[in-house]
N, C-alpha and C. Protein backbone atom coordinates (compact mmCIF):
# COMPACT_ATOMS: atom_id res chain seq x y z
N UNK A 1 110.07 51.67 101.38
CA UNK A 1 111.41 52.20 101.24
C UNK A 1 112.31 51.09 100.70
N UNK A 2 113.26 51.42 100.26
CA UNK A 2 114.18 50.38 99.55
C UNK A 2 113.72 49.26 98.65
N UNK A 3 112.88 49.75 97.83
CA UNK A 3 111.76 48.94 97.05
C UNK A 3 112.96 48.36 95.62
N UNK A 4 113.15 46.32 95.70
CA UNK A 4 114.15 46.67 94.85
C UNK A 4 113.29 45.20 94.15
N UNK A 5 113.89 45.20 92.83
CA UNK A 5 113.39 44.04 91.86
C UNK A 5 114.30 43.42 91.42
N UNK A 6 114.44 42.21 91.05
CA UNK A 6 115.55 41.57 90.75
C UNK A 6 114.70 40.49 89.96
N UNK A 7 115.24 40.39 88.65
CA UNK A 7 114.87 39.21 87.50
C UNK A 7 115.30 37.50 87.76
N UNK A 8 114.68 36.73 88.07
CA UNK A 8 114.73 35.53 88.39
C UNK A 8 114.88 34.42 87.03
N UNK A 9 116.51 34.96 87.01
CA UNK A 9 117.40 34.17 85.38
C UNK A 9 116.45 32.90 85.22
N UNK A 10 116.42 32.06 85.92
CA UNK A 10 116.21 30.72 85.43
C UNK A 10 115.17 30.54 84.63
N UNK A 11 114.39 31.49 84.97
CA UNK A 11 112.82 31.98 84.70
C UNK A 11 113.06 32.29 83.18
N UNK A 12 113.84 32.81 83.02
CA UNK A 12 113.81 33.57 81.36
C UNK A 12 113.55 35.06 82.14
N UNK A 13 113.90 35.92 83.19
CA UNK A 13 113.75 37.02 83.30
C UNK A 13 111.99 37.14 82.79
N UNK A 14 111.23 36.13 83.41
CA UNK A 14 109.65 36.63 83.21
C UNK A 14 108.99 36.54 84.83
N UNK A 15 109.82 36.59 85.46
CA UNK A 15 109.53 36.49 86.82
C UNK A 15 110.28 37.29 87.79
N UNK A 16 109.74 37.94 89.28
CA UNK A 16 110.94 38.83 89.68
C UNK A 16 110.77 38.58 90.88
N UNK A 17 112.26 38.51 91.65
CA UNK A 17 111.95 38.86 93.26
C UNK A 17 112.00 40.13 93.58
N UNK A 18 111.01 40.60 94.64
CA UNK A 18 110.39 41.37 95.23
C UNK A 18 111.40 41.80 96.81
N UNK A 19 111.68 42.64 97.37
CA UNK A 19 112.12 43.27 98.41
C UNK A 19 111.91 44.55 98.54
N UNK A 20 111.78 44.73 99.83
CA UNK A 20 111.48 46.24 100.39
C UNK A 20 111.37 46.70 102.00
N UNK A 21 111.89 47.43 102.10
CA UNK A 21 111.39 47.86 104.04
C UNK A 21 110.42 48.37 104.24
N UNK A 22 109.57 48.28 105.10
CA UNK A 22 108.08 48.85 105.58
C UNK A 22 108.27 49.21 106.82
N UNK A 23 108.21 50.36 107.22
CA UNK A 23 108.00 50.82 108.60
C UNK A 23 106.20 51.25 108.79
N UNK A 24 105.98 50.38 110.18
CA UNK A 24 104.68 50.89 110.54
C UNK A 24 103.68 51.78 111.43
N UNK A 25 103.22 52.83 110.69
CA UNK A 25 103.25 53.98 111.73
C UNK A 25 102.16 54.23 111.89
N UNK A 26 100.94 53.12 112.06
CA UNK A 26 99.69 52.90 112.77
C UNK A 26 99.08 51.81 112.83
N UNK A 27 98.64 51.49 113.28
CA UNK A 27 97.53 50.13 113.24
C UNK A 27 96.88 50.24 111.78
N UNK A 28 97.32 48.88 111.19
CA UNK A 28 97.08 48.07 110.06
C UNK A 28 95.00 48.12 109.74
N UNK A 29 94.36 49.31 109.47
CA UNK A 29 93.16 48.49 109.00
C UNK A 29 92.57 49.67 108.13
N UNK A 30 91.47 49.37 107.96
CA UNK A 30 90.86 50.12 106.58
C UNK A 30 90.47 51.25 107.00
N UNK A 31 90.46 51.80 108.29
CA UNK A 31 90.22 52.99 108.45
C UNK A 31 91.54 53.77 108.13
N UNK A 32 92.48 53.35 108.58
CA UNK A 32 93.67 54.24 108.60
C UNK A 32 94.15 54.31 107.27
N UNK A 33 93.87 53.16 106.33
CA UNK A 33 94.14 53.01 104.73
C UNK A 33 93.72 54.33 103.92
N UNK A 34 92.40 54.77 104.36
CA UNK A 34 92.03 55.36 104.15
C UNK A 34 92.21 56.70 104.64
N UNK A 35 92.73 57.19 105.61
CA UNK A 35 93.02 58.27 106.75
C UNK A 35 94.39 58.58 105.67
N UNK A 36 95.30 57.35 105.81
CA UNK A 36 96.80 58.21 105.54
C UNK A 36 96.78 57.87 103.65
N UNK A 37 95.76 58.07 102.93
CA UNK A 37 95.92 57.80 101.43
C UNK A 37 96.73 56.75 100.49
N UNK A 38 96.91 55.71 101.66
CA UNK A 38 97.56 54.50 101.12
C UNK A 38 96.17 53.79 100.01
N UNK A 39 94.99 53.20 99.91
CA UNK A 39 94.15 52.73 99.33
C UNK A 39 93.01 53.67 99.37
N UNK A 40 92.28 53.74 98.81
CA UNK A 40 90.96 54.69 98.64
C UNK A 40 90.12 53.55 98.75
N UNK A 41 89.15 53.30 99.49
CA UNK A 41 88.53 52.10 100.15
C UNK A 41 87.34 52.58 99.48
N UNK A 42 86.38 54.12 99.66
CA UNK A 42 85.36 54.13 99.49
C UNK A 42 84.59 54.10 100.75
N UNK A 43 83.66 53.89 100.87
CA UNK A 43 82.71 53.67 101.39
C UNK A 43 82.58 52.25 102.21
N UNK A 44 82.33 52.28 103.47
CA UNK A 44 82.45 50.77 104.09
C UNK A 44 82.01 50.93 105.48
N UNK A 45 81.57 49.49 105.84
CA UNK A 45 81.06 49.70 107.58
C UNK A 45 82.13 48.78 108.27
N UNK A 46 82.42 49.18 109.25
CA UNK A 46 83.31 48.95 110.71
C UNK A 46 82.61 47.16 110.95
N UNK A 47 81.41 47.12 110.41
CA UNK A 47 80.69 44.95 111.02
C UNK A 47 80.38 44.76 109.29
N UNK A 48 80.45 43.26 109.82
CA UNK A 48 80.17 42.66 108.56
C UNK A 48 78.85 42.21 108.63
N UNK A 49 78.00 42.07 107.88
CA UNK A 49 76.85 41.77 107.50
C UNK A 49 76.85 40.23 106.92
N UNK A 50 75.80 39.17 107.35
CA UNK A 50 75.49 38.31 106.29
C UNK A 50 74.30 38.31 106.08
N UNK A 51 73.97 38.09 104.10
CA UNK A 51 72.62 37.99 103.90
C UNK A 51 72.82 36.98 103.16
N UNK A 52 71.62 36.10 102.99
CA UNK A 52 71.66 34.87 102.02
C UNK A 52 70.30 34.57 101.31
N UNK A 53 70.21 34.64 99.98
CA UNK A 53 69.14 34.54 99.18
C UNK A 53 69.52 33.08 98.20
N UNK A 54 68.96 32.19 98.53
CA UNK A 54 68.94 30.85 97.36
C UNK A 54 68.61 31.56 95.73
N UNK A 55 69.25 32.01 95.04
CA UNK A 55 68.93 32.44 93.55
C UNK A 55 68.49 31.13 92.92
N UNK A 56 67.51 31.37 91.91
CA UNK A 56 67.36 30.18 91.21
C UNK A 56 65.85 29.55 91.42
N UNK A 57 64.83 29.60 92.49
CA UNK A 57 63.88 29.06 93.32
C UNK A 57 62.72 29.66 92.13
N UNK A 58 62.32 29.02 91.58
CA UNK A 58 60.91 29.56 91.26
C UNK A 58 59.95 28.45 91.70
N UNK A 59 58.50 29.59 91.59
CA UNK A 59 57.27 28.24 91.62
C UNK A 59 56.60 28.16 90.75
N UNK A 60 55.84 27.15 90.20
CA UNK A 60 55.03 27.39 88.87
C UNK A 60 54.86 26.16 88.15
N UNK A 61 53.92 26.30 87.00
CA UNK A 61 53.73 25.29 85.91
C UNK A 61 54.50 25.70 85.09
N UNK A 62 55.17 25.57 84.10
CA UNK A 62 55.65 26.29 82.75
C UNK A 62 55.46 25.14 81.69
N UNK A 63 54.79 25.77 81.01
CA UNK A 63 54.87 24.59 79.86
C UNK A 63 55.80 25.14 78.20
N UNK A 64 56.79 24.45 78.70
CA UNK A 64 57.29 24.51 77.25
C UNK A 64 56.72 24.82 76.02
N UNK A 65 55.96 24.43 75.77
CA UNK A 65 55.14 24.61 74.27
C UNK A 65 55.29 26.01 74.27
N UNK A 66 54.92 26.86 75.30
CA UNK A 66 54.89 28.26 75.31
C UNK A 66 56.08 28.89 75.66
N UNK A 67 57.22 28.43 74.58
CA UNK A 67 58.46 28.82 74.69
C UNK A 67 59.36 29.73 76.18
N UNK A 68 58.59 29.06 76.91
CA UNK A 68 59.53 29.16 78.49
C UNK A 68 60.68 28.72 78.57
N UNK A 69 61.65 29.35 78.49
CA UNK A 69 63.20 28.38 79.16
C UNK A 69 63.18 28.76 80.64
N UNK A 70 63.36 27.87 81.21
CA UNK A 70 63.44 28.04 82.46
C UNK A 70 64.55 28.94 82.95
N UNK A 71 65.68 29.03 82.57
CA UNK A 71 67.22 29.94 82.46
C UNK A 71 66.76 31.35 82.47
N UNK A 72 65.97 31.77 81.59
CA UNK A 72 65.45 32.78 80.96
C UNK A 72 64.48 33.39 81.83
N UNK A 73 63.65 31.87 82.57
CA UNK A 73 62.63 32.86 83.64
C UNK A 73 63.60 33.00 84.84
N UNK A 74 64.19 32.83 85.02
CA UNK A 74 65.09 32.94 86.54
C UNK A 74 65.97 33.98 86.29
N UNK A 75 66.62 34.25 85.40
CA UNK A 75 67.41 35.60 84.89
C UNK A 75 66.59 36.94 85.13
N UNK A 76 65.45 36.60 84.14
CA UNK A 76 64.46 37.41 84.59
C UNK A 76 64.11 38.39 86.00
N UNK A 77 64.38 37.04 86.72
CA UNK A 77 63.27 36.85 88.01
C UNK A 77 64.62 38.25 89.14
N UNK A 78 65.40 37.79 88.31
CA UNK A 78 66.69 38.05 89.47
C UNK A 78 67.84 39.51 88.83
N UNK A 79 66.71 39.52 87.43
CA UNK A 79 67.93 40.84 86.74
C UNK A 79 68.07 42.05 87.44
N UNK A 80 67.26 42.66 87.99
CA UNK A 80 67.04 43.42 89.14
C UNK A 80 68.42 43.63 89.63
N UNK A 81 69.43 42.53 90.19
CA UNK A 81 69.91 42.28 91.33
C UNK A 81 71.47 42.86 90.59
N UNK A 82 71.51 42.89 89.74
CA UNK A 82 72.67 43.43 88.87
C UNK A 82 73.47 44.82 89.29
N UNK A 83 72.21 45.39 89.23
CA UNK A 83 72.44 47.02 89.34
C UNK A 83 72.67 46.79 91.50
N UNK A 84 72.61 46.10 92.23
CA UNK A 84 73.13 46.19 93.22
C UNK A 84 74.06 45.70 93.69
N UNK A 85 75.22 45.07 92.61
CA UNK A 85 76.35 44.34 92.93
C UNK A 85 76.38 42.68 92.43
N UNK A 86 74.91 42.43 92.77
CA UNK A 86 75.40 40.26 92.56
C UNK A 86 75.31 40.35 90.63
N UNK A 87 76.07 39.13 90.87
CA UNK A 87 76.38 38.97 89.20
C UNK A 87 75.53 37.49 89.20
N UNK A 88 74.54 37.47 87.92
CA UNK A 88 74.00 36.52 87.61
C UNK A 88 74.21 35.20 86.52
């Protein structure tokens, strides 16, 4: 409510202050974000999970001569992982 903007001269008007009133009419979290259509969250679990995979680990001989880049076998090894979110 009372959402107001104001251009910050000194700036060259490329910068703005920000004001506004917020009244709060539930407990602050991603369920309710989602309940009263403030953010569309999607899909999500209530615990956090940790998993940890060292990327990068291979075993092996590679011999260069036989145009191996090593970059190339590990990209490889791990392209898979794309289509489930990690970026390589």
């Amino acid at each position: 409510m009372n959402i107001d903007f104001q251009p910050v001269e000194s700036l060259g008007r490329m910068l703005y202050s920000f004001t506004a009133t917020a009244i709060e009419v539930d407990e602050a979290n991603i369920k309710n974000y989602q309940k009263y259509g403030i953010q569309n969250v999607g899909e999500y679990q209530s615990y956090v999970t940790y998993e940890h995979e060292v990327l990068g680990q291979i075993q092996g001989t590679y011999d260069a001569d036989d145009g191996n880049i090593l970059t190339n076998i590990i990209a490889q090894k791990y392209a898979s992982q794309a289509n489930t979110g990690f970026i390589n």
